[in-house]
C-alpha atoms as a PDB file:
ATOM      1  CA  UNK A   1     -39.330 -72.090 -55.589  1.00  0.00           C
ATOM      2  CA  UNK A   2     -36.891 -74.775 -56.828  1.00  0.00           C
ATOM      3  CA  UNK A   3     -35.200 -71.898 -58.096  1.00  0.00           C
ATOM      4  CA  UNK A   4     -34.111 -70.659 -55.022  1.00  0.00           C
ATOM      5  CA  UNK A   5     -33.150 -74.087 -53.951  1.00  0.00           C
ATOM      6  CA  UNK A   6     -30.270 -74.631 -56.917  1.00  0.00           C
ATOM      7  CA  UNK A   7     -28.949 -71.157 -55.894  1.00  0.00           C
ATOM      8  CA  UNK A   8     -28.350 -72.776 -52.483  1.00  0.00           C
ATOM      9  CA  UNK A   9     -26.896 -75.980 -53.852  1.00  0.00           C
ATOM     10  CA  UNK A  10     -23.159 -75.885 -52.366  1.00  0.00           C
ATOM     11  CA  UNK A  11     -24.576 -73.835 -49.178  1.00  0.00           C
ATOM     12  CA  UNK A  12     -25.782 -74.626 -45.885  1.00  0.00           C
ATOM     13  CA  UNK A  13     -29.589 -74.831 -45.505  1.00  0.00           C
ATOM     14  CA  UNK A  14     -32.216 -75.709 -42.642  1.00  0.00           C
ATOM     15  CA  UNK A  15     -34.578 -78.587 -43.690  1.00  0.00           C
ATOM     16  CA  UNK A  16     -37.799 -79.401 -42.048  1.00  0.00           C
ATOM     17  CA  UNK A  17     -39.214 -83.157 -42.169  1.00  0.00           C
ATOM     18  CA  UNK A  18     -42.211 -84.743 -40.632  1.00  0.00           C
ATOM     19  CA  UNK A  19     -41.821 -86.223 -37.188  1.00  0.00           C
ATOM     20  CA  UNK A  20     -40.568 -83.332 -36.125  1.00  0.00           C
ATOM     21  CA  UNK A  21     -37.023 -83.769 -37.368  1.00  0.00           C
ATOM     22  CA  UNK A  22     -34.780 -81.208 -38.385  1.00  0.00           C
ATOM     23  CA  UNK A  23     -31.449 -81.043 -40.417  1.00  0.00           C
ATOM     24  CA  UNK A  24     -28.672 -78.898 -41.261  1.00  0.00           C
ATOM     25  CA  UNK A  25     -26.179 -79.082 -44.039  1.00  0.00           C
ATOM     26  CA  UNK A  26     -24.571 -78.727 -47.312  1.00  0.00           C
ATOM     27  CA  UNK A  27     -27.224 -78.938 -49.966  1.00  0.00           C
ATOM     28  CA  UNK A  28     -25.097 -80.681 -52.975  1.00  0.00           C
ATOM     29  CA  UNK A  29     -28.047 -81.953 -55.207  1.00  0.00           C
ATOM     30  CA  UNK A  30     -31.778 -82.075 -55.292  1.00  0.00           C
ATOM     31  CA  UNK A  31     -34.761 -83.175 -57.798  1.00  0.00           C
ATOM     32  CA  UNK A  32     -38.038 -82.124 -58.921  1.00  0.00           C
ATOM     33  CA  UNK A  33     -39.705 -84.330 -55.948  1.00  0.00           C
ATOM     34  CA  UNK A  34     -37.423 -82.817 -53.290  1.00  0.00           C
ATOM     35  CA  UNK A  35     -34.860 -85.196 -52.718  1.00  0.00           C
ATOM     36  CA  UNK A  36     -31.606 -83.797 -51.596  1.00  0.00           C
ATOM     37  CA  UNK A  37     -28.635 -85.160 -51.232  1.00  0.00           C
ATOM     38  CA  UNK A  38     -26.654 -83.182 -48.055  1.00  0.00           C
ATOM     39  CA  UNK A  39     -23.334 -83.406 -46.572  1.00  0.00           C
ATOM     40  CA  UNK A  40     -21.765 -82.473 -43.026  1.00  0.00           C
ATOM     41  CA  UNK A  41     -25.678 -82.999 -41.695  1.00  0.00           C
ATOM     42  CA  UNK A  42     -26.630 -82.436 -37.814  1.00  0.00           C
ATOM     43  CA  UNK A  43     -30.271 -84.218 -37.842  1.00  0.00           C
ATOM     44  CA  UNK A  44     -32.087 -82.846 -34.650  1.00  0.00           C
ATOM     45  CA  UNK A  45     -35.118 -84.789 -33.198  1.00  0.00           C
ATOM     46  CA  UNK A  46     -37.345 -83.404 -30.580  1.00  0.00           C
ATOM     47  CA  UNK A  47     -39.698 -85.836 -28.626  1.00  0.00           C
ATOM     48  CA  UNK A  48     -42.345 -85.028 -26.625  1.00  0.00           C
ATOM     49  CA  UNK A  49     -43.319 -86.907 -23.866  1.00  0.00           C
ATOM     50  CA  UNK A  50     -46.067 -86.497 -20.604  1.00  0.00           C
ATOM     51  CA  UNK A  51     -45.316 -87.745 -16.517  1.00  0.00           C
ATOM     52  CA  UNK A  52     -48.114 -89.615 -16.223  1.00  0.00           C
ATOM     53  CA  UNK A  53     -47.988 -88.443 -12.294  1.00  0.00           C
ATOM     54  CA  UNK A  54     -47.769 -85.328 -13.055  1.00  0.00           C
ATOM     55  CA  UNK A  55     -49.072 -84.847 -16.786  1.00  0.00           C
ATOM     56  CA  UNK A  56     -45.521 -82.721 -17.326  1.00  0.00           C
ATOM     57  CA  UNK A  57     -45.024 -82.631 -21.080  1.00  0.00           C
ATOM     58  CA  UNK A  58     -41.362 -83.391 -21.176  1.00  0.00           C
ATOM     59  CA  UNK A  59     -39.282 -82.215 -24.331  1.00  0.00           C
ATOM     60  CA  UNK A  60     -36.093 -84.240 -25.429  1.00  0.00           C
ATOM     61  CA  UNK A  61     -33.925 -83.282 -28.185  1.00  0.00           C
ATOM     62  CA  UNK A  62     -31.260 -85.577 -29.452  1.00  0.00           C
ATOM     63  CA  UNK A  63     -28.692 -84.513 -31.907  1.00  0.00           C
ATOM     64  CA  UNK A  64     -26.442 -86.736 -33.778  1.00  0.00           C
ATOM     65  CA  UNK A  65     -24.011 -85.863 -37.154  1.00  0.00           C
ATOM     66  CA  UNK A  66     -23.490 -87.717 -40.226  1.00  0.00           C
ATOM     67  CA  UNK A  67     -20.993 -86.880 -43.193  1.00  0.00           C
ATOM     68  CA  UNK A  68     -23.339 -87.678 -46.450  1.00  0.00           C
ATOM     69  CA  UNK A  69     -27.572 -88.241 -46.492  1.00  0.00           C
ATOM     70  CA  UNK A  70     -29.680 -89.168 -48.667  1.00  0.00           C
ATOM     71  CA  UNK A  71     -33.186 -86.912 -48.030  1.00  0.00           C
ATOM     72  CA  UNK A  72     -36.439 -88.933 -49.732  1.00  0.00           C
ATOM     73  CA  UNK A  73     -38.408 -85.598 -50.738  1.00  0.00           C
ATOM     74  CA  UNK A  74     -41.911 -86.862 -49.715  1.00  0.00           C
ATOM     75  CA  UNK A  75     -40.712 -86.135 -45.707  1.00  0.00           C
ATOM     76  CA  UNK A  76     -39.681 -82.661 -46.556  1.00  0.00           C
ATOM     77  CA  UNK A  77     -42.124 -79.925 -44.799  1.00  0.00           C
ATOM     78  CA  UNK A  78     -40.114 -76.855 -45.670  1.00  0.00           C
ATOM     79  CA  UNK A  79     -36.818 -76.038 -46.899  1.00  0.00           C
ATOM     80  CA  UNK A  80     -34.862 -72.726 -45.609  1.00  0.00           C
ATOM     81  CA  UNK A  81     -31.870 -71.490 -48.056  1.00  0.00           C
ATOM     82  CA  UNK A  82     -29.215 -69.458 -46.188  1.00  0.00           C
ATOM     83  CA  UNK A  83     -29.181 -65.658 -45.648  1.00  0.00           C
ATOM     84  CA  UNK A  84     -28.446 -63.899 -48.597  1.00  0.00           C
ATOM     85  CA  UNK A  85     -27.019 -60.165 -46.954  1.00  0.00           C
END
């Protein structure tokens, strides 16, 4: 498996993290605990909340962009390399 991941280092890739976060980026370097370092990252978080009148689950999604992060590997759920055609 981590071979797959240094034959998407310099690629964009779809990371998974608890909390139901979600990035995507360039993959420039990663270790043998899953830490990766990405660049030109959009970081998607989805919240779920209920209407307590009407017990509506309400989903919110909010987006933001940053141009280098640092990824601590022990938050990583699954990592997704890009499509190889």
């Amino acid at each position: 498996p981590l071979d797959l991941i240094r034959l998407s280092i310099g690629e964009k890739i779809y990371v998974k993290l608890r909390s139901d976060r979600e990035l995507r980026g360039t993959l420039h370097a990663y270790d043998s605990h899953l830490n990766l370092m990405m660049s030109d990252v959009e970081e998607t978080i989805t919240s779920v909340d209920v209407d307590s009148e009407t017990m509506e689950e309400i989903v919110k999604q909010t987006k933001r962009r940053s141009p280098m992060l640092f990824i601590r590997g022990d938050g990583v759920v699954l990592i997704s390399p890009p499509l190889r055609t």
